[in-house]
Protein backbone atom coordinates (compact mmCIF):
# COMPACT_ATOMS: atom_id res chain seq x y z
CA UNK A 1 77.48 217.19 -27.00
CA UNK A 2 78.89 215.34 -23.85
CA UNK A 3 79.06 218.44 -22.11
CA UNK A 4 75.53 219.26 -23.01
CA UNK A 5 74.25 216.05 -21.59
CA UNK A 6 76.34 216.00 -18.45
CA UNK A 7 77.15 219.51 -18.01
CA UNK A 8 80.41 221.33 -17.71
CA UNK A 9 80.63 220.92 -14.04
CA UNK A 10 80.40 217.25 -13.95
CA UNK A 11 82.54 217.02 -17.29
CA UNK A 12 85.32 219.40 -15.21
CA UNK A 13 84.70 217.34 -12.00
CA UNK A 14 85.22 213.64 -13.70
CA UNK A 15 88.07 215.04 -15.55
CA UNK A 16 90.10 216.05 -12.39
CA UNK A 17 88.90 212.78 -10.73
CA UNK A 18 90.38 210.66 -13.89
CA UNK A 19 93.35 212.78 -14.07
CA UNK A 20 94.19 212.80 -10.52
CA UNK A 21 93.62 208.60 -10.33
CA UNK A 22 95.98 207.84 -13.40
CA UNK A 23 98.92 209.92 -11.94
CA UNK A 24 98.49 213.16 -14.55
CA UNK A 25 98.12 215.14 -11.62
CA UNK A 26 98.69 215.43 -8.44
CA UNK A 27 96.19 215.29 -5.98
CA UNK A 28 97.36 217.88 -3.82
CA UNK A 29 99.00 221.30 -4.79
CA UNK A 30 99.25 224.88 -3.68
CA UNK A 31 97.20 226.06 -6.59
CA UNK A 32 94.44 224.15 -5.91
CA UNK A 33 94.61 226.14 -2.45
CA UNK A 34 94.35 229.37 -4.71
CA UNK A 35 91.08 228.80 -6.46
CA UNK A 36 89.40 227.60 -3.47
CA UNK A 37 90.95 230.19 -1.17
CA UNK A 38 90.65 233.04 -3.44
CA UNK A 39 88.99 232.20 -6.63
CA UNK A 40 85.70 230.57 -5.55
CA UNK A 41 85.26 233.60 -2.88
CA UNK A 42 85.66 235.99 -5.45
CA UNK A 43 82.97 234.29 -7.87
CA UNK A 44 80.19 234.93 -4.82
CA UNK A 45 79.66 238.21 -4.99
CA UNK A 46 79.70 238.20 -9.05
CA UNK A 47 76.85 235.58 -8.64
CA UNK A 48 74.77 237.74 -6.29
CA UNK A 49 74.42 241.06 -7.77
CA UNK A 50 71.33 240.68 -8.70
CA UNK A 51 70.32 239.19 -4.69
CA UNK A 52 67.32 241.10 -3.24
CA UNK A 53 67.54 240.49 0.38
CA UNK A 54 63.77 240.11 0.26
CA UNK A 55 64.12 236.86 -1.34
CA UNK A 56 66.58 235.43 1.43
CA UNK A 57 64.24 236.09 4.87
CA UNK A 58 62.57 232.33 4.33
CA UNK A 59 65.59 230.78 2.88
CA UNK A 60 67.30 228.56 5.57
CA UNK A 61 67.88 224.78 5.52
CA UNK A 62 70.59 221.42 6.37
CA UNK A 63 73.87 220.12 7.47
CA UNK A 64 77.77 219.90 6.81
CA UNK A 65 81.31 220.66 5.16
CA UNK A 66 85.13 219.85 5.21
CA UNK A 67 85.20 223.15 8.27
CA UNK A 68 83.34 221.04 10.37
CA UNK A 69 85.63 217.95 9.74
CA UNK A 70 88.52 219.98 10.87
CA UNK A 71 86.84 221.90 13.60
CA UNK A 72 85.69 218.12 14.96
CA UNK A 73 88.96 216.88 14.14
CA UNK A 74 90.92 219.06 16.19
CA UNK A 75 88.30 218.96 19.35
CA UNK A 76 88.83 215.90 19.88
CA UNK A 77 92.26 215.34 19.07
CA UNK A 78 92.19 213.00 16.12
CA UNK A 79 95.38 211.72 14.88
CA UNK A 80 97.15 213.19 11.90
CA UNK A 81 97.14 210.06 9.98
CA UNK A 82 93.51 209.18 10.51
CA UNK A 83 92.58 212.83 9.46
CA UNK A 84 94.28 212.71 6.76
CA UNK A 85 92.73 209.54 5.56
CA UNK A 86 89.19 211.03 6.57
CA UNK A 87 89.69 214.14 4.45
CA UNK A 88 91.08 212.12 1.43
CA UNK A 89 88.33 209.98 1.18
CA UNK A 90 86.22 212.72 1.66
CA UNK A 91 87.43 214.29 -1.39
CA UNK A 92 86.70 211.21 -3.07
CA UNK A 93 83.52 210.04 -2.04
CA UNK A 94 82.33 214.13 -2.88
CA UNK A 95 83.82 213.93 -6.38
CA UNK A 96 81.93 210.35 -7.28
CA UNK A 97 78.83 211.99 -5.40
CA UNK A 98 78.43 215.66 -7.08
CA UNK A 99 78.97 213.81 -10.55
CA UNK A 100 75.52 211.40 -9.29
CA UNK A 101 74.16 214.72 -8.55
CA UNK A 102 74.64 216.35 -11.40
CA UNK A 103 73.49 214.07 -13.54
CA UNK A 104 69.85 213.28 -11.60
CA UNK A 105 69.56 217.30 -12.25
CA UNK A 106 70.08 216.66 -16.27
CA UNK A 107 66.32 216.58 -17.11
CA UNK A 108 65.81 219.87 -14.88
CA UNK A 109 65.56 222.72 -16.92
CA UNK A 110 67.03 226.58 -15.86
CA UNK A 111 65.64 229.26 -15.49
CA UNK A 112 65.14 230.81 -18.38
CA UNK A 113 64.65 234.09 -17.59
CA UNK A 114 67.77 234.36 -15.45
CA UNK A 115 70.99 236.39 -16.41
CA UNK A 116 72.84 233.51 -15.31
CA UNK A 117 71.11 231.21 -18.36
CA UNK A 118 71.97 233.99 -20.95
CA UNK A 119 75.69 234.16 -19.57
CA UNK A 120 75.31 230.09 -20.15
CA UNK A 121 74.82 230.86 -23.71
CA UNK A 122 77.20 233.29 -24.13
CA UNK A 123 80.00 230.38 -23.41
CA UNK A 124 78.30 227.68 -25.65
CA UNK A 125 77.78 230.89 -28.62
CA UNK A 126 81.02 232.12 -28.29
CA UNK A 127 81.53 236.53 -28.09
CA UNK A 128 79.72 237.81 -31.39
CA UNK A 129 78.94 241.13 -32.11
CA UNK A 130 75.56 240.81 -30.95
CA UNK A 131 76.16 239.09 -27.65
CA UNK A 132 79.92 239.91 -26.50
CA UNK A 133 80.61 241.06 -23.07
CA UNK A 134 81.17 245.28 -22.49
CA UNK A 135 84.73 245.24 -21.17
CA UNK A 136 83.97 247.91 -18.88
CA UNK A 137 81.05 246.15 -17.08
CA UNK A 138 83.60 242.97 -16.44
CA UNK A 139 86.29 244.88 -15.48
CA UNK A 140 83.76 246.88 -13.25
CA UNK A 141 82.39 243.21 -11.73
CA UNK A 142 85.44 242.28 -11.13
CA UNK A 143 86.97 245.33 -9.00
CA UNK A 144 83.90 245.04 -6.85
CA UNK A 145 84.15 241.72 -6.09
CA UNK A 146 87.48 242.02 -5.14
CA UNK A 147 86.74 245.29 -2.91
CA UNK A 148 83.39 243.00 -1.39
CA UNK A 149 86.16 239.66 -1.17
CA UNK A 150 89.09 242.12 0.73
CA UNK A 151 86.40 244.13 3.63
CA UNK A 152 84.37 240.42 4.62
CA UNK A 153 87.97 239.25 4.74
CA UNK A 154 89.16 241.90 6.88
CA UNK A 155 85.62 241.85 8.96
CA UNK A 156 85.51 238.06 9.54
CA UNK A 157 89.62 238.04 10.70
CA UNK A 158 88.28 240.85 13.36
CA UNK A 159 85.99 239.29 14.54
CA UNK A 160 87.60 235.80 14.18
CA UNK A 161 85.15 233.61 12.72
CA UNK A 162 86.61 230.37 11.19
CA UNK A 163 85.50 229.64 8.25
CA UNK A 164 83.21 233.03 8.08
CA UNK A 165 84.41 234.50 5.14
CA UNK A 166 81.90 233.18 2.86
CA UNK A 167 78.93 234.09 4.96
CA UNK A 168 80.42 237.61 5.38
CA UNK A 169 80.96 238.35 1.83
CA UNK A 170 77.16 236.66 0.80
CA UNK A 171 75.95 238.79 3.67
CA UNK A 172 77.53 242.07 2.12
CA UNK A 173 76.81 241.87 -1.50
CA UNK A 174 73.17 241.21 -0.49
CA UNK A 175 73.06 244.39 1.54
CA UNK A 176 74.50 245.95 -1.16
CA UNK A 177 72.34 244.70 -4.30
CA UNK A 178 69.39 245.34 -1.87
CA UNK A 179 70.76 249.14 -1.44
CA UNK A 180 71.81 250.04 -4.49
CA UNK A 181 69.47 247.57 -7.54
CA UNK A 182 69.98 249.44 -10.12
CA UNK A 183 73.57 249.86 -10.54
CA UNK A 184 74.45 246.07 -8.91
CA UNK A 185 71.35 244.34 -11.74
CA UNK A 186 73.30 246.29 -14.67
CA UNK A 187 76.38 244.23 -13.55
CA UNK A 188 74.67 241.13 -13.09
CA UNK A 189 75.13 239.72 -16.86
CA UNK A 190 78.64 240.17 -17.05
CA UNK A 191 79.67 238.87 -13.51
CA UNK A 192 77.69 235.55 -13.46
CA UNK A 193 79.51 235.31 -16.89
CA UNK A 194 82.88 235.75 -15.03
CA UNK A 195 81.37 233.48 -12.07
CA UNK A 196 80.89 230.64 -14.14
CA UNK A 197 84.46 230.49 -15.68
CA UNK A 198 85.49 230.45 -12.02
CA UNK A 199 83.11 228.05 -10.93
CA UNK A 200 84.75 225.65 -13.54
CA UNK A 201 88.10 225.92 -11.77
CA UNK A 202 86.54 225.04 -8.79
CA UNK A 203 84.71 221.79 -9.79
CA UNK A 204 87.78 220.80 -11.49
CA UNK A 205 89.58 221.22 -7.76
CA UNK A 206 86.67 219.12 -6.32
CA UNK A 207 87.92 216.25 -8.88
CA UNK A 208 91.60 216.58 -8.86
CA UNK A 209 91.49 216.66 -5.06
CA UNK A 210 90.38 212.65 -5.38
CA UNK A 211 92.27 210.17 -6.31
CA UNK A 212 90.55 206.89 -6.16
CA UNK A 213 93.71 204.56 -5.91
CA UNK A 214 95.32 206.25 -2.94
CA UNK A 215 92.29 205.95 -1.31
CA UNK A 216 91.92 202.43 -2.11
CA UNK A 217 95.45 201.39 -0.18
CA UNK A 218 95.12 203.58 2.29
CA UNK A 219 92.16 204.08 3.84
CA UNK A 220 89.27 201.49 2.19
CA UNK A 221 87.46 200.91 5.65
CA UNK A 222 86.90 205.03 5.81
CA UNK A 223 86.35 205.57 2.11
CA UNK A 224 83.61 202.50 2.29
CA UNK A 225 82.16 204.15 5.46
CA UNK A 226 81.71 207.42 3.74
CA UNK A 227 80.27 205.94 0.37
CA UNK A 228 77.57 204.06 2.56
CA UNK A 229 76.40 207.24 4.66
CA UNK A 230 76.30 209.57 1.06
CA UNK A 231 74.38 206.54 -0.53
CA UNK A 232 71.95 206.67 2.17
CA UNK A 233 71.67 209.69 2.64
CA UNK A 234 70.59 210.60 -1.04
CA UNK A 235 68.30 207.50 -0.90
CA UNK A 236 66.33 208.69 2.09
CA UNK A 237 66.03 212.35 1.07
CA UNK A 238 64.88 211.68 -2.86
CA UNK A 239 62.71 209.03 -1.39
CA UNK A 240 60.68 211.38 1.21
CA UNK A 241 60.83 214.21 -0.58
CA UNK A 242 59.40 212.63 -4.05
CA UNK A 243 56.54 211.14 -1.20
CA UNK A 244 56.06 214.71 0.23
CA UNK A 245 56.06 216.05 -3.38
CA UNK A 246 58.95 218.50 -2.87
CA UNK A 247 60.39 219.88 -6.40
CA UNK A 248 63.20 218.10 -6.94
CA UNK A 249 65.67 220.94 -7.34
CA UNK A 250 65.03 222.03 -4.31
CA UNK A 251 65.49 218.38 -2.85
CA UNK A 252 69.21 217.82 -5.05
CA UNK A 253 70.53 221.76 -3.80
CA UNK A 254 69.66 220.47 -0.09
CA UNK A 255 71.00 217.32 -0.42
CA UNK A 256 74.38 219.51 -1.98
CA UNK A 257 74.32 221.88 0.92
CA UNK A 258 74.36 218.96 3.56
CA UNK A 259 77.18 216.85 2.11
CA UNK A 260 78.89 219.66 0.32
CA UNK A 261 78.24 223.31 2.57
CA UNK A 262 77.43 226.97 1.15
CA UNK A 263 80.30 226.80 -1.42
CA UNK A 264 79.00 223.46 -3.78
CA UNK A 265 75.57 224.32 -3.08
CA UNK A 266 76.68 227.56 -4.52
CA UNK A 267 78.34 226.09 -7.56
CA UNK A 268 75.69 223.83 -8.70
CA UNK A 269 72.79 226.34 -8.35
CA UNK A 270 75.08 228.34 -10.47
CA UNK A 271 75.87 225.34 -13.27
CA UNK A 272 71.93 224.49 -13.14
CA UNK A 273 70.95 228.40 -14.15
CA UNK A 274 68.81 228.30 -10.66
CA UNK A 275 69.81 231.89 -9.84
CA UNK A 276 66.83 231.96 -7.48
CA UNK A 277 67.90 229.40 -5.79
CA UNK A 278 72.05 230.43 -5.11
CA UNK A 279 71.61 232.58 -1.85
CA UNK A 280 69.25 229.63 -0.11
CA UNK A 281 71.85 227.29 -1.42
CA UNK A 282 74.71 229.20 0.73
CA UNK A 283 72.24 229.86 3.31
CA UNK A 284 71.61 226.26 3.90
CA UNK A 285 75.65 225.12 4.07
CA UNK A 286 75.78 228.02 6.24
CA UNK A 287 73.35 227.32 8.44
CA UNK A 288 74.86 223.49 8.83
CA UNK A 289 78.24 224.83 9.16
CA UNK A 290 76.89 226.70 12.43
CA UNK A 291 75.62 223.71 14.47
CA UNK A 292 77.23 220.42 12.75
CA UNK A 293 80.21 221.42 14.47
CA UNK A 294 78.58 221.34 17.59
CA UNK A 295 76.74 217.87 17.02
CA UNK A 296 79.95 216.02 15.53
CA UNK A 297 81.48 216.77 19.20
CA UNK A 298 78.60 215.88 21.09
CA UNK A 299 78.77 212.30 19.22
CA UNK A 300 82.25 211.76 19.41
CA UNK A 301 83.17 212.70 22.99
């Protein structure tokens, strides 16, 4: 029932928090570099066979992400203990934020009619013989998304983009579901259903990567800083945007893509069942990804 209420990525994301604070885990690990390294890129193409590119012209938006805190970082020659402290607390401050988020989007219903709702049932149901997953179809997701994962990978090192994987790989599966509809839509079902199981890792990561009392004794002044520019950030964009009469989905996945970038705006339009909504989510990180860099060295030099 708690899971209901808050939903499973919140429930994942307070878990990791709470077991990363009391000492249960550790905050840091190389498999939490494996889920967000190779897991989370893999769930992006799974979530966007059903994409039609048509949908994505007018979809653009906002601001931000950890690759612009260590792109600034390194311009302008930041020490190692002070960006350290920056990216804990940023871990922190994130994981208390996306649970906030999550729960103003409680009263928001999905979308019904998406395949990412029914795969949403299919976890709460449990496989039946009316509802279970055709192995070949999964297995058939999966290979795909691996082939899409490997070529962006291979395209963004040539070209040396930092950080461009993610755009690269949304970029190709849209092409792709926009070429070839039929055959990517018939996959849709059982890759979102994948994507979500992978999705929970990654909130999980979000909330393990905190831990609330390190942050505490070592860098309060930083931690305090970021809490007060999140706060007021959320403040003044609910507050216009519920005066301009924006939908308020659209106003808590913009808010996600500026404090959070292309891969939590992602994951919550996935956990919320807005499958309309997932490609202008990564659009929008992306889009901040490409000039916050830029503006965080203007300010600081």
């Amino acid at each position: 029932m708690m899971g209901r209420v808050l939903r499973r990525a919140v429930v994942s994301t307070l878990v990791g928090l709470g077991a990363s604070s009391l000492g249960i885990m550790p905050s840091e690990a190389p498999a939490y570099g494996v889920v967000l390294e190779y897991l989370l890129p893999l769930a992006v193409p799974l979530l966007l066979f059903k994409a039609d590119l048509h949908r994505v012209v007018l979809s653009m938006g906002m601001l931000s992400s950890a690759v612009d805190y260590i792109a600034v970082s390194e311009a302008l020659g930041v020490s190692s203990s002070v960006f350290a402290a920056g990216l804990a607390a940023d871990n922190v401050v994130c994981a208390i934020y996306f649970t906030i988020l999550f729960s103003l989007a409680t009263g928001i219903p999905p979308e019904s009619s998406t395949s990412i709702h029914v795969a949403d049932e299919l976890m709460d149901t449990g496989p039946t013989s009316e509802n279970k997953l055709p192995v070949l179809q999964t297995a058939t997701s999966l290979a795909i998304s691996f082939a899409i994962c490997k070529v962006s990978t291979s395209i963004a090192k040539s070209l040396r983009i930092r950080g461009g994987n993610l755009p690269i790989i949304t970029a190709v599966v849209v092409v792709l579901a926009t070429l070839f509809p039929v055959q990517f839509s018939g996959l849709a079902p059982a890759g979102e259903y994948m994507a979500l199981i992978l999705m929970q890792k990654f909130f999980a990561v979000v909330g393990v990567n905190g831990s609330i009392w390190n942050i505490i004794n070592t860098a309060p002044g930083v931690f305090t800083f970021a809490l007060i520019q999140v706060t007021v950030h959320l403040a003044v964009m609910l507050g216009i945007g519920k005066l301009l009469g924006f939908d308020q989905k659209l106003l808590l996945l913009a808010s996600n893509a500026n404090i959070g970038g292309p891969t939590t705006a992602c994951g919550m339009a996935t956990a919320e069942g807005w499958s309309s909504l997932i490609v202008r989510g990564i659009l929008a990180g992306i889009f901040g990804i490409s000039i916050a860099t830029f503006l965080g060295i203007g300010f600081g030099i």
